[in-house]
Protein backbone atom coordinates (compact mmCIF):
# COMPACT_ATOMS: atom_id res chain seq x y z
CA UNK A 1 2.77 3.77 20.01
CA UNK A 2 3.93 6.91 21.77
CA UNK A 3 3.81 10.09 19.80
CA UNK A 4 7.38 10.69 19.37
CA UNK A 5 7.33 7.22 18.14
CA UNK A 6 4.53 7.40 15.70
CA UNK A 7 6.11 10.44 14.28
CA UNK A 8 9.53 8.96 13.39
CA UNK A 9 7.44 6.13 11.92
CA UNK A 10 5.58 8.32 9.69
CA UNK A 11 9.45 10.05 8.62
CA UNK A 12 10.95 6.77 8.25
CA UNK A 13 7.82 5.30 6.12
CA UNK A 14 8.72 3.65 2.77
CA UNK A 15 5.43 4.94 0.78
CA UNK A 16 4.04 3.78 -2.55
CA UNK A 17 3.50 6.72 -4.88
CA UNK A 18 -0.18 7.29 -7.01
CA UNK A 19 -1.16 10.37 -9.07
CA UNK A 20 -0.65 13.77 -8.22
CA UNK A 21 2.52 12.18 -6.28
CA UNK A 22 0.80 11.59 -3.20
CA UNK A 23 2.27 9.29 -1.04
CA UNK A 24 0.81 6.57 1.70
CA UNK A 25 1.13 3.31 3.30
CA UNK A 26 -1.37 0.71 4.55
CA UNK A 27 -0.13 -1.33 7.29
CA UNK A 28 -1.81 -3.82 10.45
CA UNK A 29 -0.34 -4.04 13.39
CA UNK A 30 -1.75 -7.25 15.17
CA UNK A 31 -0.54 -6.32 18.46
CA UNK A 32 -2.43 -2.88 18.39
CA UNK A 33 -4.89 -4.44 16.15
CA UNK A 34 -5.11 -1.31 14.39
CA UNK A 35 -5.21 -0.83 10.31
CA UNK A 36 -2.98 2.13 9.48
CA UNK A 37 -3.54 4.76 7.10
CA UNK A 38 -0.05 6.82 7.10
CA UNK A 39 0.50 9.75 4.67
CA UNK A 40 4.01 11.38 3.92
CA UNK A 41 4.72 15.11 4.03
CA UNK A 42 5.56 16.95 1.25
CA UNK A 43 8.24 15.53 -0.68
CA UNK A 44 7.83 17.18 -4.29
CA UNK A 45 7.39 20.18 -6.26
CA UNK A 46 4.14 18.93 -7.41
CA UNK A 47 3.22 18.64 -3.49
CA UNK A 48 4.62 22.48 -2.83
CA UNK A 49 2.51 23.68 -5.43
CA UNK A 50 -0.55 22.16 -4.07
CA UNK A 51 0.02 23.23 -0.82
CA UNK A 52 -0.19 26.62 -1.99
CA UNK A 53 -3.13 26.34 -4.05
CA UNK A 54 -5.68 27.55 -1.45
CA UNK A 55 -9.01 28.42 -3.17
CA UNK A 56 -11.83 26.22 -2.11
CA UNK A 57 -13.24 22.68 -3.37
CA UNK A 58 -16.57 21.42 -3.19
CA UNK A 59 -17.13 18.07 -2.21
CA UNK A 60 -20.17 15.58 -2.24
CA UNK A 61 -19.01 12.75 0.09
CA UNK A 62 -21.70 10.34 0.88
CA UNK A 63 -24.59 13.05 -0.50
CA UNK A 64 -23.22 15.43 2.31
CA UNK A 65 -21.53 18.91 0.90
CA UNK A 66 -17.85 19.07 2.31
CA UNK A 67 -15.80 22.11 1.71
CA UNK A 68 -11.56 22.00 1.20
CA UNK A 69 -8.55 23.77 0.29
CA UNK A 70 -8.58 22.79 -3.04
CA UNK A 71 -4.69 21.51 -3.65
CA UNK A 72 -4.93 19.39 -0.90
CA UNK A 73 -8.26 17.99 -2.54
CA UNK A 74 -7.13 17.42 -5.93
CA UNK A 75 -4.34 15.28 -4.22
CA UNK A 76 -6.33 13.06 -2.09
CA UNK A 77 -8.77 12.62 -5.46
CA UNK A 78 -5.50 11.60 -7.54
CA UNK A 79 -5.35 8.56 -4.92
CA UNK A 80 -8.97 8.03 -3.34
CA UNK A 81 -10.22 5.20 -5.17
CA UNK A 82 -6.74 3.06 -5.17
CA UNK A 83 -6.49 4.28 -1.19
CA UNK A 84 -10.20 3.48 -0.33
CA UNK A 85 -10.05 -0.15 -2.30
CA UNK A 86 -7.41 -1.27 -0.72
CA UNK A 87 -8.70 -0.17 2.94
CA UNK A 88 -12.16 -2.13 2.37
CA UNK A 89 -10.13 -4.76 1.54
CA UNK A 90 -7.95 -4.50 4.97
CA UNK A 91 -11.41 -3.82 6.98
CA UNK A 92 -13.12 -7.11 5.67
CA UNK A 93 -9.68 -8.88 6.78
CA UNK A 94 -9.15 -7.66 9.78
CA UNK A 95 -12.55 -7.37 11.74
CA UNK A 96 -12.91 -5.15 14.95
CA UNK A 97 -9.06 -3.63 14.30
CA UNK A 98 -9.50 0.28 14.80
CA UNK A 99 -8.66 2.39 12.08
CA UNK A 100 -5.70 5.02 13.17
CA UNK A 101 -5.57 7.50 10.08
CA UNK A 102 -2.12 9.56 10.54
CA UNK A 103 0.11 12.12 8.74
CA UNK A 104 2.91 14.62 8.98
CA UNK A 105 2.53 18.48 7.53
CA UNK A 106 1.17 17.78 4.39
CA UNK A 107 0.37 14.16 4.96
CA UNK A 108 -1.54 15.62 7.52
CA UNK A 109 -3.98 17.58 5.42
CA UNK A 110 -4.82 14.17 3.37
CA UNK A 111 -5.33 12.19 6.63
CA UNK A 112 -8.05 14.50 8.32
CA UNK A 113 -10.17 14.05 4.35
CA UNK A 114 -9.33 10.51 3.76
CA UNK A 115 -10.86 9.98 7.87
CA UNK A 116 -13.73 11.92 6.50
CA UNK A 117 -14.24 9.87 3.40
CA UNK A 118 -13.55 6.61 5.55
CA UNK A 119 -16.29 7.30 7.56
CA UNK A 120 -19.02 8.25 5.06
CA UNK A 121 -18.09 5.41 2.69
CA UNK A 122 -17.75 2.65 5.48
CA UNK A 123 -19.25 4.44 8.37
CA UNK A 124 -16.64 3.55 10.41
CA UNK A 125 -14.97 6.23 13.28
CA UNK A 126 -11.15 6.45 12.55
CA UNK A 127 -8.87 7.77 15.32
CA UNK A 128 -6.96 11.01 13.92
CA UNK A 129 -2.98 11.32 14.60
CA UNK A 130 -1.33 14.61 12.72
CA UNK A 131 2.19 16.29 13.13
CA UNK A 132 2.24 20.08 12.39
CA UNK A 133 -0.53 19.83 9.87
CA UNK A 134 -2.07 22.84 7.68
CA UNK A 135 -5.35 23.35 7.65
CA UNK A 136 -7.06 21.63 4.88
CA UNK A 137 -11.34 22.46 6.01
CA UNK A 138 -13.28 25.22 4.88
CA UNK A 139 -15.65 26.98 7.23
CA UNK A 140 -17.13 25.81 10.01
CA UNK A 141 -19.93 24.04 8.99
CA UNK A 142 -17.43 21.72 7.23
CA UNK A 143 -15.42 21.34 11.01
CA UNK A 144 -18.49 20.60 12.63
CA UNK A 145 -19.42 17.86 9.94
CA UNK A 146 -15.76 16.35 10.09
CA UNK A 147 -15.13 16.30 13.66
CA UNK A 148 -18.31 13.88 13.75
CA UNK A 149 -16.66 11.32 11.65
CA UNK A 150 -13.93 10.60 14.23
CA UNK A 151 -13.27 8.54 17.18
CA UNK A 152 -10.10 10.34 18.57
CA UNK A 153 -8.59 13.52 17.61
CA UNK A 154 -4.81 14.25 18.05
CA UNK A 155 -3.61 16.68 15.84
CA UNK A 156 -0.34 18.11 17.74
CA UNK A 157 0.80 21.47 16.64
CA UNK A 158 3.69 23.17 18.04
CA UNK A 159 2.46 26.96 18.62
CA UNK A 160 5.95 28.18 16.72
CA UNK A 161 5.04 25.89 13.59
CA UNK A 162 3.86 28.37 11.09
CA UNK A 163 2.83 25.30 8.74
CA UNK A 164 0.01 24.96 11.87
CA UNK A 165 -1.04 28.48 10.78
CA UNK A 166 -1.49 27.50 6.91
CA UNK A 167 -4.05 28.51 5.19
CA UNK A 168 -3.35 32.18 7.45
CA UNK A 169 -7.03 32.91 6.84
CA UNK A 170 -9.59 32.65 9.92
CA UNK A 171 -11.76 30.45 7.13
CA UNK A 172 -9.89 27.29 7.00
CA UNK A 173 -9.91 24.51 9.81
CA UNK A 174 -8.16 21.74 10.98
CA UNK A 175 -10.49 19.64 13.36
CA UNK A 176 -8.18 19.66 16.33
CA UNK A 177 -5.03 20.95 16.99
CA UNK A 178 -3.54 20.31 20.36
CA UNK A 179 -1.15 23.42 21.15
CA UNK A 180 2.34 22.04 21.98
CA UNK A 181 5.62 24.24 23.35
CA UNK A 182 6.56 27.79 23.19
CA UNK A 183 5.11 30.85 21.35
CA UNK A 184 7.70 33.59 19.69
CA UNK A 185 7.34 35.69 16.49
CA UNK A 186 10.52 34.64 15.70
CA UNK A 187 10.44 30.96 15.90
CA UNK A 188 7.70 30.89 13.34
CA UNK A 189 10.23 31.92 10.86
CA UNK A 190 12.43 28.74 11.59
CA UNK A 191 10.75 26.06 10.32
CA UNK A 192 13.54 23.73 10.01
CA UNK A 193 13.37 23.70 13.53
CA UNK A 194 9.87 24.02 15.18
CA UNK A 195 8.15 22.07 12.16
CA UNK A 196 10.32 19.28 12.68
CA UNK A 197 10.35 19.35 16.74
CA UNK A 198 7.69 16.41 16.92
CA UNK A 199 10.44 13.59 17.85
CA UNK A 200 11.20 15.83 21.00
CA UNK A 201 9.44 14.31 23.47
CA UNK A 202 9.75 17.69 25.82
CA UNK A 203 7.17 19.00 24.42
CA UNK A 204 4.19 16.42 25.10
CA UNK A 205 4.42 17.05 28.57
C-alpha cells in the first residue's frame, strides 16, 4: 500500500473505542499478509487533553525501563491489554504475516509504544508507518531502546507540521521521522493545511 494510500486508510478507518477513548483497528490483509495495527488521530477532548499532558511516565515493559510523555501513556494503558489480546490472538492465526503497526498525529504516538510493547511481549519486529506524529519518547536512551524493537521505520513528517515538533522540548523523541516538503515559519501556524498534506502524493518524491 502506497503511502498516500495507507494514510487515507488510516482517515477513513471505522475504529472500535476502549478507555481513555482511544481508538484502533485490527485488520489482515491476506494479499500483503500483513496483521494491522491502525490507530486514529485525535478525535476527542479527552484525546486533546492528553496530548497536552507532557510530563514523563515510567514504564517497565518486559523488565526493561521505558520512558514516555505521560498522556500519550495513560492512553495506550487504557487499551493495552484488550489491544495486545486480541493481537496474540491474530499472530497465532496468521503465522509468518508481518506486523505493520500504523497511525496518524496522535494515533501516531500510540503506534511507535504499542510496536514497543509488541516486541517485548512477543518478541516480534513490527514495521512502523506514522503521519505527522508528536513525539511520544523520552530521552535518548529510551530512542535507542525503541528503535531496536522495529523492523522498518517510516514515520513521515512534513517539515511545516508543527504537530512533528510536539513535545517542543529537545527531550522527547520520535524514533524516525522522515522530513517531507517545504520549511516556512509561517506554514507551521496552518495546521489545517500542512498536518493534513499526507494524501498529497507531491511530497514523497
Amino acid at each position: 500500500m502506497k503511502a498516500t494510500e495507507l494514510f487515507n486508510h488510516l482517515r477513513n478507518t471505522e475504529y472500535n473505542t476502549l478507555s481513555a477513548d482511544l481508538q484502533y483497528k485490527i485488520e489482515v490483509n491476506d494479499d500483503e499478509r500483513i496483521i494491522r495495527v491502525m490507530f486514529q488521530e485525535s478525535s476527542s477532548k479527552l484525546d486533546w487533553f492528553l496530548n497536552f499532558l507532557i510530563p514523563i511516565a515510567p514504564a517497565i515493559i518486559n523488565k526493561k525501563p521505558y520512558w514516555f510523555s505521560r498522556g500519550w501513556r495513560l492512553s495506550w494503558n487504557s487499551g493495552r491489554h484488550t489491544i495486545m489480546e486480541y493481537l496474540r490472538l491474530f499472530i497465532t492465526h496468521n503465522p509468518g504475516y508481518r506486523i505493520e503497526v500504523c497511525g496518524y498525529s496522535f494515533g501516531g504516538a500510540i503506534a511507535q509504544i504499542c510496536g514497543i510493547e509488541v516486541y517485548e511481549n512477543f518478541g516480534v519486529k513490527s514495521d512502523l508507518i506514522t503521519f505527522g506524529s508528536p513525539s511520544p519518547l523520552f530521552g535518548i536512551i529510551t530512542k535507542l531502546m525503541a528503535k531496536r524493537c522495529f523492523n522498518s521505520v517510516q514515520q513521515y513528517a512534513h517539515k511545516s507540521d508543527i504537530v512533528t515538533y510536539c513535545p517542543p522540548f529537545p527531550v522527547y523523541f520520535s524514533i524516525k521521522n522522515k522530513r517531507l516538503g517545504k520549511f516556512g515559519i509561517k506554514k507551521l501556524f496552518d495546521p489545517l493545511t500542512y498536518h493534513q498534506i499526507y494524501n498529497d502524493e507531491t511530497i514523497y518524491k
